[in-house]
Protein backbone atom coordinates (compact mmCIF):
# COMPACT_ATOMS: atom_id res chain seq x y z
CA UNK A 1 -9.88 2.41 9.10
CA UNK A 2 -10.12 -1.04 7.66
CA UNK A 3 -7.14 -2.53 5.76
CA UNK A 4 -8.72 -2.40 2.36
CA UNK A 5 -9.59 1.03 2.37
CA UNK A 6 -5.52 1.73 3.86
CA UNK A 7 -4.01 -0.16 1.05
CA UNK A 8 -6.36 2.52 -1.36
CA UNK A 9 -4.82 5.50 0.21
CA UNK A 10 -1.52 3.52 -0.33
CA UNK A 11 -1.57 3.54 -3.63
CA UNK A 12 -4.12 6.27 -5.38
CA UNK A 13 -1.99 8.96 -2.98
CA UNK A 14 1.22 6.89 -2.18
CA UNK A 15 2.22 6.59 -5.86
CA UNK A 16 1.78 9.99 -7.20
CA UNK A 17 3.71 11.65 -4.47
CA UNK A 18 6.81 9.54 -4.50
CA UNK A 19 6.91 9.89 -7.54
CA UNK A 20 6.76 13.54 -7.76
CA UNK A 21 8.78 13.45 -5.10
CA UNK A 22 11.18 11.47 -6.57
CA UNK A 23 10.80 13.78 -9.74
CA UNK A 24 11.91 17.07 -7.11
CA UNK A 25 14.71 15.30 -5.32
CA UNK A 26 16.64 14.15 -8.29
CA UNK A 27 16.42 17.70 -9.34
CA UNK A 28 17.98 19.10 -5.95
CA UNK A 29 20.54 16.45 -5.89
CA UNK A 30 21.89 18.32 -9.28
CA UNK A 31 22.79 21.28 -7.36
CA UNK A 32 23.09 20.35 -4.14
CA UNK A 33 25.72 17.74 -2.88
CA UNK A 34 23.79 14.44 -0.94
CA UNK A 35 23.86 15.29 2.65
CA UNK A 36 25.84 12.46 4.29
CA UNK A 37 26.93 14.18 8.00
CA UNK A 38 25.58 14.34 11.63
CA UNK A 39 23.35 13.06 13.41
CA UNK A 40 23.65 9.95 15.69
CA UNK A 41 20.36 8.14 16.22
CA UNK A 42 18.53 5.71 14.30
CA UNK A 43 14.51 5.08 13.48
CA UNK A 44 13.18 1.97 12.59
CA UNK A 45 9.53 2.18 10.97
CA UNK A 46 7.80 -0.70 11.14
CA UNK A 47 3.81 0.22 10.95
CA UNK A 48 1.62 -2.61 10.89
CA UNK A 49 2.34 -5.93 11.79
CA UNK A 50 2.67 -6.52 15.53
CA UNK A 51 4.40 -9.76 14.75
CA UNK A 52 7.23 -8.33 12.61
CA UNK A 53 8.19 -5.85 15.53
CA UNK A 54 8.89 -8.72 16.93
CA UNK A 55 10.81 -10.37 14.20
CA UNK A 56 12.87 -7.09 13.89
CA UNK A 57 14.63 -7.67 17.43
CA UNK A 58 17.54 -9.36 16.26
CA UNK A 59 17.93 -6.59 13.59
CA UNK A 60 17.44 -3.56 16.64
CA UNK A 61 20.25 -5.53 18.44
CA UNK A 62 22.30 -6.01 15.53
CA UNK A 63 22.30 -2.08 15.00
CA UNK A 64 23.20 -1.80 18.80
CA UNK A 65 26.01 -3.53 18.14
CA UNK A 66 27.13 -1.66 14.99
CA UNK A 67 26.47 1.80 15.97
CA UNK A 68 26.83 1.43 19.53
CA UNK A 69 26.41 5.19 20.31
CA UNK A 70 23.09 5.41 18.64
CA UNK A 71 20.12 5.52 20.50
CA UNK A 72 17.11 3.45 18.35
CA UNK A 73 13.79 4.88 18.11
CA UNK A 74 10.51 3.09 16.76
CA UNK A 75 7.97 4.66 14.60
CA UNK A 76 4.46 2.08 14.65
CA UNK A 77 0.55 2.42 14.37
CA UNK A 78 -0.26 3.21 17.86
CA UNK A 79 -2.13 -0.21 18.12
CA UNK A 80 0.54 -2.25 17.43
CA UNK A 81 2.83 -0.21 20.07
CA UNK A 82 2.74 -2.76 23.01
CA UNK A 83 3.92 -5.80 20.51
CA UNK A 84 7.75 -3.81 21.09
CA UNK A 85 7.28 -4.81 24.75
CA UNK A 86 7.35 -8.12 24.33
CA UNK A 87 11.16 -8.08 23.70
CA UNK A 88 11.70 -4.75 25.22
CA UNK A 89 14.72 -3.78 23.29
CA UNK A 90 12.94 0.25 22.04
CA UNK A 91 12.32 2.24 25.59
CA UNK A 92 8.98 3.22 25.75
CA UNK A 93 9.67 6.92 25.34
CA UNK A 94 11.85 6.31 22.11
CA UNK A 95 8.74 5.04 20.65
CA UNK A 96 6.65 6.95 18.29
CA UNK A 97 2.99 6.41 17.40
CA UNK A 98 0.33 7.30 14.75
CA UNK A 99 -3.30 6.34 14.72
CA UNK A 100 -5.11 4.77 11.97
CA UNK A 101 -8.83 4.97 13.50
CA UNK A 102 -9.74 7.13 10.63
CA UNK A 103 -8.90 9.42 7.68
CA UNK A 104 -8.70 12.43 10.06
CA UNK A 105 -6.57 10.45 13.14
CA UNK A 106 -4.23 9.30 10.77
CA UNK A 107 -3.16 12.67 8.54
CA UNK A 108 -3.03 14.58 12.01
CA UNK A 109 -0.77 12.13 13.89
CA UNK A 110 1.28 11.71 10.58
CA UNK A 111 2.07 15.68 10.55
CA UNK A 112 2.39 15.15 14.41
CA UNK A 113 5.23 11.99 13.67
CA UNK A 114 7.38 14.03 10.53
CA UNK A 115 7.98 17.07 13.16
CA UNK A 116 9.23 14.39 15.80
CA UNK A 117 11.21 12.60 13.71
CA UNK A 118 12.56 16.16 12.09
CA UNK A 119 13.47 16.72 16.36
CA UNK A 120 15.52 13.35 16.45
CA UNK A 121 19.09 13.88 15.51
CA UNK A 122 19.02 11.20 13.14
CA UNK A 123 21.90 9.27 11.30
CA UNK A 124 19.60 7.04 9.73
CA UNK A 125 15.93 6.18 9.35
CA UNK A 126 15.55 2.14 8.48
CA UNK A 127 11.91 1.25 6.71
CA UNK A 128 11.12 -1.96 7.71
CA UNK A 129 7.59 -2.28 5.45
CA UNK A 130 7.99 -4.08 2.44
CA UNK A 131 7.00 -1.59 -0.11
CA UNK A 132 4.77 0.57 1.37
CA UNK A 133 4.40 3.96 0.04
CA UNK A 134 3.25 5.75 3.08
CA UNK A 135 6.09 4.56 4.98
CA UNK A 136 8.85 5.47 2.02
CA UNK A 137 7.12 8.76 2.63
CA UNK A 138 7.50 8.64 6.26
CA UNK A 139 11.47 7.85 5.81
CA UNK A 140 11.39 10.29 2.81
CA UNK A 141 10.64 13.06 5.51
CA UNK A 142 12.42 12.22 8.37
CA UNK A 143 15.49 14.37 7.01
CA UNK A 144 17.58 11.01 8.07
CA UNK A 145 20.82 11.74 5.92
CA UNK A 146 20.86 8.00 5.34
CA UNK A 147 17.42 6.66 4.41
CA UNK A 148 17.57 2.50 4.25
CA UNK A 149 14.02 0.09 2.48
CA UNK A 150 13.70 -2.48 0.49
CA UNK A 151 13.44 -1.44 -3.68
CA UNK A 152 11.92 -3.29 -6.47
CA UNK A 153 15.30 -2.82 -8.23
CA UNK A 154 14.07 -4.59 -12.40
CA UNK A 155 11.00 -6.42 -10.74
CA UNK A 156 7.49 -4.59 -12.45
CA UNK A 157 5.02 -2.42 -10.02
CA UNK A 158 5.33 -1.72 -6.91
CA UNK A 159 6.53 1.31 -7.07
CA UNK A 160 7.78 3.32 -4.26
CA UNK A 161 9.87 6.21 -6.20
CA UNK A 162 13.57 6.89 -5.88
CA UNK A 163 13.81 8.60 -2.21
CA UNK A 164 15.88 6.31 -0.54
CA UNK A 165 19.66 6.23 -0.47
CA UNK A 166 20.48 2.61 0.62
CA UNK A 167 17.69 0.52 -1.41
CA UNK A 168 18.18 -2.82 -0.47
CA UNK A 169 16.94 -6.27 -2.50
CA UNK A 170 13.96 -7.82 -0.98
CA UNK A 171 14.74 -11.66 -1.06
CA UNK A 172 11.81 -14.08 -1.30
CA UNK A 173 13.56 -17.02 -0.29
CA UNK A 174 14.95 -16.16 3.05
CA UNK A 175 13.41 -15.65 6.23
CA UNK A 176 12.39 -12.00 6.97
CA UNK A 177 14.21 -11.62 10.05
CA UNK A 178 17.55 -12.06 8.08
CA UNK A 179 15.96 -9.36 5.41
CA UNK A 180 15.48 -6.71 8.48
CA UNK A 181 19.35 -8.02 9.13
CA UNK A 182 20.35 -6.79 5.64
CA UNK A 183 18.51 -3.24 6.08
CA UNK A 184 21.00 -2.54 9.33
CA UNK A 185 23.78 -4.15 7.60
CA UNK A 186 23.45 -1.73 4.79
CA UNK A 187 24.57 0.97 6.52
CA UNK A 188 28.06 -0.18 6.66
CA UNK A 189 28.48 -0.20 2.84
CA UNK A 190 28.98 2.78 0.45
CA UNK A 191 25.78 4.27 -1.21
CA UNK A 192 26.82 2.82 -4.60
CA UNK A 193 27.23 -1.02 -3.15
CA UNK A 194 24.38 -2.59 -5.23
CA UNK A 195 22.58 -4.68 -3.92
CA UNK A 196 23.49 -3.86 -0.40
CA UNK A 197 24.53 -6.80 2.16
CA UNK A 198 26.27 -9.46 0.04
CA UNK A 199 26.24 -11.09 3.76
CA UNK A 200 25.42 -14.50 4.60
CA UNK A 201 23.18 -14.81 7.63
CA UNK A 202 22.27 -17.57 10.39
CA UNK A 203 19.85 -18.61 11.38
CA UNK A 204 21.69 -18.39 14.99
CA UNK A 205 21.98 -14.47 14.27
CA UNK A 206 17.71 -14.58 14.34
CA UNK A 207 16.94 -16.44 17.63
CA UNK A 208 15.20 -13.73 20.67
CA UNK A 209 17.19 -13.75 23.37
CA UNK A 210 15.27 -15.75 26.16
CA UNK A 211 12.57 -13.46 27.85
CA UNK A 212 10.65 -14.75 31.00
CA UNK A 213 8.85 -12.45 33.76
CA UNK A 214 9.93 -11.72 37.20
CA UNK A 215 9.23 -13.99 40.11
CA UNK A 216 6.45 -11.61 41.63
CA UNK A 217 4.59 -10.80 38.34
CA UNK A 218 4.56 -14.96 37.28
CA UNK A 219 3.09 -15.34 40.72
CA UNK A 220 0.67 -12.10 40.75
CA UNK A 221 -0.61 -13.14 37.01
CA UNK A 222 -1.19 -17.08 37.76
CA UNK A 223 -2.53 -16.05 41.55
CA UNK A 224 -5.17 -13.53 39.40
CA UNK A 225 -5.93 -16.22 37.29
CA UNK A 226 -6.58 -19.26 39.12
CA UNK A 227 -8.57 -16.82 41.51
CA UNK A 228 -10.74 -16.07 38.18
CA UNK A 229 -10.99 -19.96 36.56
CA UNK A 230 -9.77 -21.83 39.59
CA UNK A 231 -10.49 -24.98 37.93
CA UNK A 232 -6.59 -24.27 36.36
CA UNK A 233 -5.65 -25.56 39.91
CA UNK A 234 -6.18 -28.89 39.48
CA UNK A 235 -5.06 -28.34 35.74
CA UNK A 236 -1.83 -30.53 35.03
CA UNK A 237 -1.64 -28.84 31.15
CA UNK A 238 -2.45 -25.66 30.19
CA UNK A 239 -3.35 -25.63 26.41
CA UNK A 240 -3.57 -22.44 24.76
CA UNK A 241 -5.51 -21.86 21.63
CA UNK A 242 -5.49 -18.97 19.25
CA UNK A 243 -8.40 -19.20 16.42
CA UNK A 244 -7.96 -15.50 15.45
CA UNK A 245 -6.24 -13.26 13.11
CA UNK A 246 -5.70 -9.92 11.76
CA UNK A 247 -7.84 -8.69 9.81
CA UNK A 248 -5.04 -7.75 6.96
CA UNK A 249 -5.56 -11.54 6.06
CA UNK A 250 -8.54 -13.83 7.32
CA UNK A 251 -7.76 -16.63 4.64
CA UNK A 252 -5.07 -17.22 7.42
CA UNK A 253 -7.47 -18.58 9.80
CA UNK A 254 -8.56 -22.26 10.63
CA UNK A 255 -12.16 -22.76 10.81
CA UNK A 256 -13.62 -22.41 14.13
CA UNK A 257 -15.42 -25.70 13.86
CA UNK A 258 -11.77 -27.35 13.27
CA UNK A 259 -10.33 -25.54 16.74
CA UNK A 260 -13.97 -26.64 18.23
CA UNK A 261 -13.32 -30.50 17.69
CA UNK A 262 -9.47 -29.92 18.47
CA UNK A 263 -10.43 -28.37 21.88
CA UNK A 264 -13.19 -31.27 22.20
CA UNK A 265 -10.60 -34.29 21.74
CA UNK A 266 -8.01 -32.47 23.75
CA UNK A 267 -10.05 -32.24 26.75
CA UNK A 268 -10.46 -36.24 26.82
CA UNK A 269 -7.60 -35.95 28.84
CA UNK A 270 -8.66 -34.67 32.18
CA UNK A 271 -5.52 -33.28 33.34
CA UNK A 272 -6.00 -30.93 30.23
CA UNK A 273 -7.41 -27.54 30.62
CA UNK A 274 -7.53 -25.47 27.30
CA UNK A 275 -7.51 -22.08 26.79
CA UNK A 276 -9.10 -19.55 24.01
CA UNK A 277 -7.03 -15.91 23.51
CA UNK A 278 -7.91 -13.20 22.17
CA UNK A 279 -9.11 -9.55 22.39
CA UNK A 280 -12.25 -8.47 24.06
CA UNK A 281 -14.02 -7.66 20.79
CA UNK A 282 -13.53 -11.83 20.36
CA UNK A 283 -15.24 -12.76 23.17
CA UNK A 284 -18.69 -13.38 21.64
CA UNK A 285 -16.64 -16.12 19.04
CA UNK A 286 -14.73 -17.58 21.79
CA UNK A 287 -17.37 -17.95 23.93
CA UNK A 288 -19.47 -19.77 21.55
CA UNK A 289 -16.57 -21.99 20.91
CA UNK A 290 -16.35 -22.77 24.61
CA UNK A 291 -20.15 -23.64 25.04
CA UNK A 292 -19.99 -25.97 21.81
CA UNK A 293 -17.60 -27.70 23.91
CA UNK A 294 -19.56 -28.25 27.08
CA UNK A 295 -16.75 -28.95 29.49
CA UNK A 296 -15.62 -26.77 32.66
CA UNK A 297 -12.10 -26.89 31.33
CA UNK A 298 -12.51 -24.93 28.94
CA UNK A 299 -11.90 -21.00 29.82
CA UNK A 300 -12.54 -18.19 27.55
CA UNK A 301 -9.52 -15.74 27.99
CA UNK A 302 -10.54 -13.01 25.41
CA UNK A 303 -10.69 -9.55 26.71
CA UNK A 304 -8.94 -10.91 30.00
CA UNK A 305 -5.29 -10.43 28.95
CA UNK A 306 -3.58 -7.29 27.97
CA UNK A 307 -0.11 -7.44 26.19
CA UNK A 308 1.47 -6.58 29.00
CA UNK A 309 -0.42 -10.20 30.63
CA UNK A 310 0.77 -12.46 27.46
CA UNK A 311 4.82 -12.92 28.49
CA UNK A 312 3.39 -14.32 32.00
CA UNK A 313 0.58 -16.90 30.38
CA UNK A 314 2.97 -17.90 27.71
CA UNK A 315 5.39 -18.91 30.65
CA UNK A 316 2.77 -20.79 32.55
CA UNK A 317 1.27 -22.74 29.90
CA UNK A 318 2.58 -25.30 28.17
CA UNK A 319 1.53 -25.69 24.79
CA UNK A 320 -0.22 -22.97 21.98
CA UNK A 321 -1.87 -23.92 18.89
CA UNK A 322 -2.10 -20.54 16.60
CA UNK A 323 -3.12 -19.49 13.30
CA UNK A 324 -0.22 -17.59 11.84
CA UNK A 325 -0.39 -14.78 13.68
CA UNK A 326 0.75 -12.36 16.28
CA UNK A 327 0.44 -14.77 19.42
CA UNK A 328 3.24 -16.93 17.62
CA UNK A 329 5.66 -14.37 17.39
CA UNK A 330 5.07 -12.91 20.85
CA UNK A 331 5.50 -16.53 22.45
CA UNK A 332 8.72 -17.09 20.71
CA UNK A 333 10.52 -15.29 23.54
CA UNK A 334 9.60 -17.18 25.81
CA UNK A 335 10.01 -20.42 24.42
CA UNK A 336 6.77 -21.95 24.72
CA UNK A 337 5.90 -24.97 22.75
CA UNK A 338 4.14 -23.95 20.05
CA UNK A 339 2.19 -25.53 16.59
CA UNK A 340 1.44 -22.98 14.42
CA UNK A 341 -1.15 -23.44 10.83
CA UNK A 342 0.30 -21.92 7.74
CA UNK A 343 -1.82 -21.38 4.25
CA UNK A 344 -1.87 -18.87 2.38
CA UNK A 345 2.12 -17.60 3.64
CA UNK A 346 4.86 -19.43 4.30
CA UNK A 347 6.82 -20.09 7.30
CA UNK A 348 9.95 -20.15 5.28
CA UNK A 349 9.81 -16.39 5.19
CA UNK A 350 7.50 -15.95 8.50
CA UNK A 351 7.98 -18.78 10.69
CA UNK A 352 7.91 -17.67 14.29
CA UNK A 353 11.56 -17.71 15.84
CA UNK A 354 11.37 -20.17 18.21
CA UNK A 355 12.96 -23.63 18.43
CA UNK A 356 9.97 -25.13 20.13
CA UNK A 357 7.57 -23.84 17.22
CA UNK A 358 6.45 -26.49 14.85
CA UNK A 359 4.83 -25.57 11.26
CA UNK A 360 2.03 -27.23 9.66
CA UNK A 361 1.90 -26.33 6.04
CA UNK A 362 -0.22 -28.37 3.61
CA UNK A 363 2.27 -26.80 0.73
CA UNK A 364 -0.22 -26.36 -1.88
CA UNK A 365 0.68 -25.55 -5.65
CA UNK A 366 -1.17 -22.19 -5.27
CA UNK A 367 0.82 -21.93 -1.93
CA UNK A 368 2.01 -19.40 -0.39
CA UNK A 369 -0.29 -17.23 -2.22
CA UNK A 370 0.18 -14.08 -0.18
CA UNK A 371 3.58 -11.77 -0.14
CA UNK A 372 4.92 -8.37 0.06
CA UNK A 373 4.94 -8.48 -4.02
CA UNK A 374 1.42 -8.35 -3.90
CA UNK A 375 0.17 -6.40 -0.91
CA UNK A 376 -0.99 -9.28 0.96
CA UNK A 377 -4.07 -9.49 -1.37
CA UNK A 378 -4.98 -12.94 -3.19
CA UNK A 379 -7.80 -13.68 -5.40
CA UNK A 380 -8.75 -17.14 -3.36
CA UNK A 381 -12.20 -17.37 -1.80
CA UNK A 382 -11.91 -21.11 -0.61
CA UNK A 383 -8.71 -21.92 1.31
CA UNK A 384 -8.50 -24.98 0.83
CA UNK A 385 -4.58 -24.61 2.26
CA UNK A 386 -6.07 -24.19 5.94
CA UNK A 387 -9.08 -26.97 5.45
CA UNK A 388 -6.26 -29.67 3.97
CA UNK A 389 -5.00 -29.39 7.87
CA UNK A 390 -6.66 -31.85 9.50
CA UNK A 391 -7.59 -32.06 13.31
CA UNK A 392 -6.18 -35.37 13.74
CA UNK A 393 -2.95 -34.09 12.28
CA UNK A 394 -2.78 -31.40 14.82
CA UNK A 395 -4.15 -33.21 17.51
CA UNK A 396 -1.66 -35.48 17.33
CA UNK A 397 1.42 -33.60 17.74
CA UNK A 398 -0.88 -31.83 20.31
CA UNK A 399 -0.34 -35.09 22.23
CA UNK A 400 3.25 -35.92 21.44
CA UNK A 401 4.80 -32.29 22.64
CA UNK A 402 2.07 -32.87 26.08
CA UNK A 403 3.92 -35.75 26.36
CA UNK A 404 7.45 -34.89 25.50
CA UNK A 405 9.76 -34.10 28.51
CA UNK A 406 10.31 -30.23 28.94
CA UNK A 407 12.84 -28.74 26.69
């Protein structure tokens, strides 16, 4: 299903039923005592943004360290699943799945995910989405005595009803990663501590620990794909870029003309060779982008990587220009140098955690024009946010990081 028609089943069934729901729990709670016992495990739900399962990490480990005889499970669309690889933190077989092909896909694996989370024996379930109703439904369900999400608290809309026992503030003007800190951290703190977490975070308590691939997969994965492009050989540079993102927001993306004439004026150097990602339902775009260019140097990589290949090419390459998107969270591990575009969001709140990432942000009055309080959804047909970045602007940190010594 497409995002648009997602958000619709968000809200014309999401808000009715927490609400009645809401309506039918405050009634039990008058004659029956909150259950607060048992159970030792803990579910994180975090649906659909690959990126922000990768922004969670430092909360997972933070809850590792708090509860340490929990075992963490992970409930995500089944598409996003292999973005929890990246940092590896959830086992694969504590991860649980539901897909959103279509109407029928989704309402069977969701009856399929409630009975396996009912199996878990939970201590908490933590919703990570920032006020969805399906998953406030999902936690709802999951019997966890101790249900964790953020709450609207006096803000108007959004409504999510009253089925969570730790409702924590959603802050605007901190960076998510320390928001997903306050959901674990509000398990320490007595039900009637409101808001939860009046905690200070770091932005040292954030940073992925360090990720890089073994020895024998590096070499397997560059051997596979000089054997496929060998002009990479002779290659000195290996410049990534990344003209795609989801569809949940295309205003996010540069124009393809603008990564065109970047690609063009970074293959004047000839120890450059530059490389286009994405999925094999990209190719077609990629590939045109690659002929407009009309150099050998220039490889189309969409369709050729898997998640499980992205780890290994951010390690061998040395620079990535992104859209915000997913690529600049899953580099972050790995600490490749990275310049990512921001518009219509911020990278106050979604900057990727990484201390070789740079953000170019044209900081517009109507920017960022996108959040949570809105459901991602903005009025704008022209972003002019993403056209005020210029490709001499990003070409030329382009060539100051190419020419910087390694960090």
């Amino acid at each position: 299903m497409n995002v648009d028609r997602m958000r619709q089943i968000d809200f014309w069934v999401g808000v009715p039923m927490t609400a009645l729901l809401s309506g039918l729990y405050r009634l039990w709670r008058l004659f029956s005592p909150p259950r607060t016992d048992g159970g030792r495990d803990i579910l994180f739900i975090e649906l659909s943004e690959m990126g922000s399962a990768v922004i969670a990490d430092s909360a997972l480990k933070r809850a590792k360290t708090l509860f340490p005889e929990a075992r963490l499970y992970f409930l995500i669309f089944a598409k996003n699943r292999y973005s929890l690889e990246i940092t590896g933190t959830i086992p694969p077989e504590q991860v649980l799945t539901i897909r959103a092909d279509s109407m029928l896909t989704l309402t069977l694996d969701t009856v399929k995910a409630i009975v396996a989370m009912r199996r878990l024996d939970l201590f908490a379930t933590i919703d990570m989405e920032m006020f969805s109703r399906f998953s406030a439904l999902l936690t709802f369900f999951s019997g966890a005595p101790r249900r964790v999400g953020f709450h609207k608290f006096f803000a108007e809309g959004l409504h999510r009803g009253e089925l969570l026992t730790h409702p924590v503030l959603w802050n605007t003007h901190q960076h998510v990663a320390k928001s997903f800190l306050a959901l674990v951290h509000a398990l320490t703190e007595p039900k009637d501590a409101l808001p939860h977490t009046k905690l200070a975070f770091s932005d040292a308590e954030i940073r992925l620990d360090p990720v890089a691939p073994a020895p024998e997969i590096l070499a397997a994965f560059r051997a596979r794909l000089v054997g496929a492009f060998p002009v990479l050989e002779t290659a000195r540079h290996w410049v990534l870029l990344n003209p795609n993102s989801s569809e949940l927001m295309p205003l996010r993306r540069w124009a393809v003309e603008s990564y065109t004439e970047l690609a063009r004026r970074v293959l004047e150097d000839e120890q450059v060779a530059v490389m286009i990602t994405g999925t094999k339902s990209e190719w077609a775009e990629a590939q045109r982008l690659c002929d407009s260019c009309g150099s050998d140097r220039i490889i189309n990589l969409a369709g050729f990587t898997q998640m499980a290949d992205l780890v290994p090419l951010y390690t061998l390459a040395g620079l990535m220009v992104s859209n915000d998107s997913g690529p600049a969270h899953f580099a972050s591990p790995t600490g490749l140098k990275t310049i990512v575009l921001f518009g219509p969001e911020t990278p106050k709140l979604y900057g990727a955690l990484n201390d070789n990432a740079e953000f170019i942000y044209a900081g517009l009055a109507c920017s960022p024009c996108v959040s949570a309080l809105n459901h991602r959804k903005s009025p704008c047909d022209d972003a002019r946010c993403m056209k005020a970045i210029t490709v001499d602007q990003v070409l030329g940190r382009v060539r100051a990081l190419l020419s910087a010594p390694p960090s």
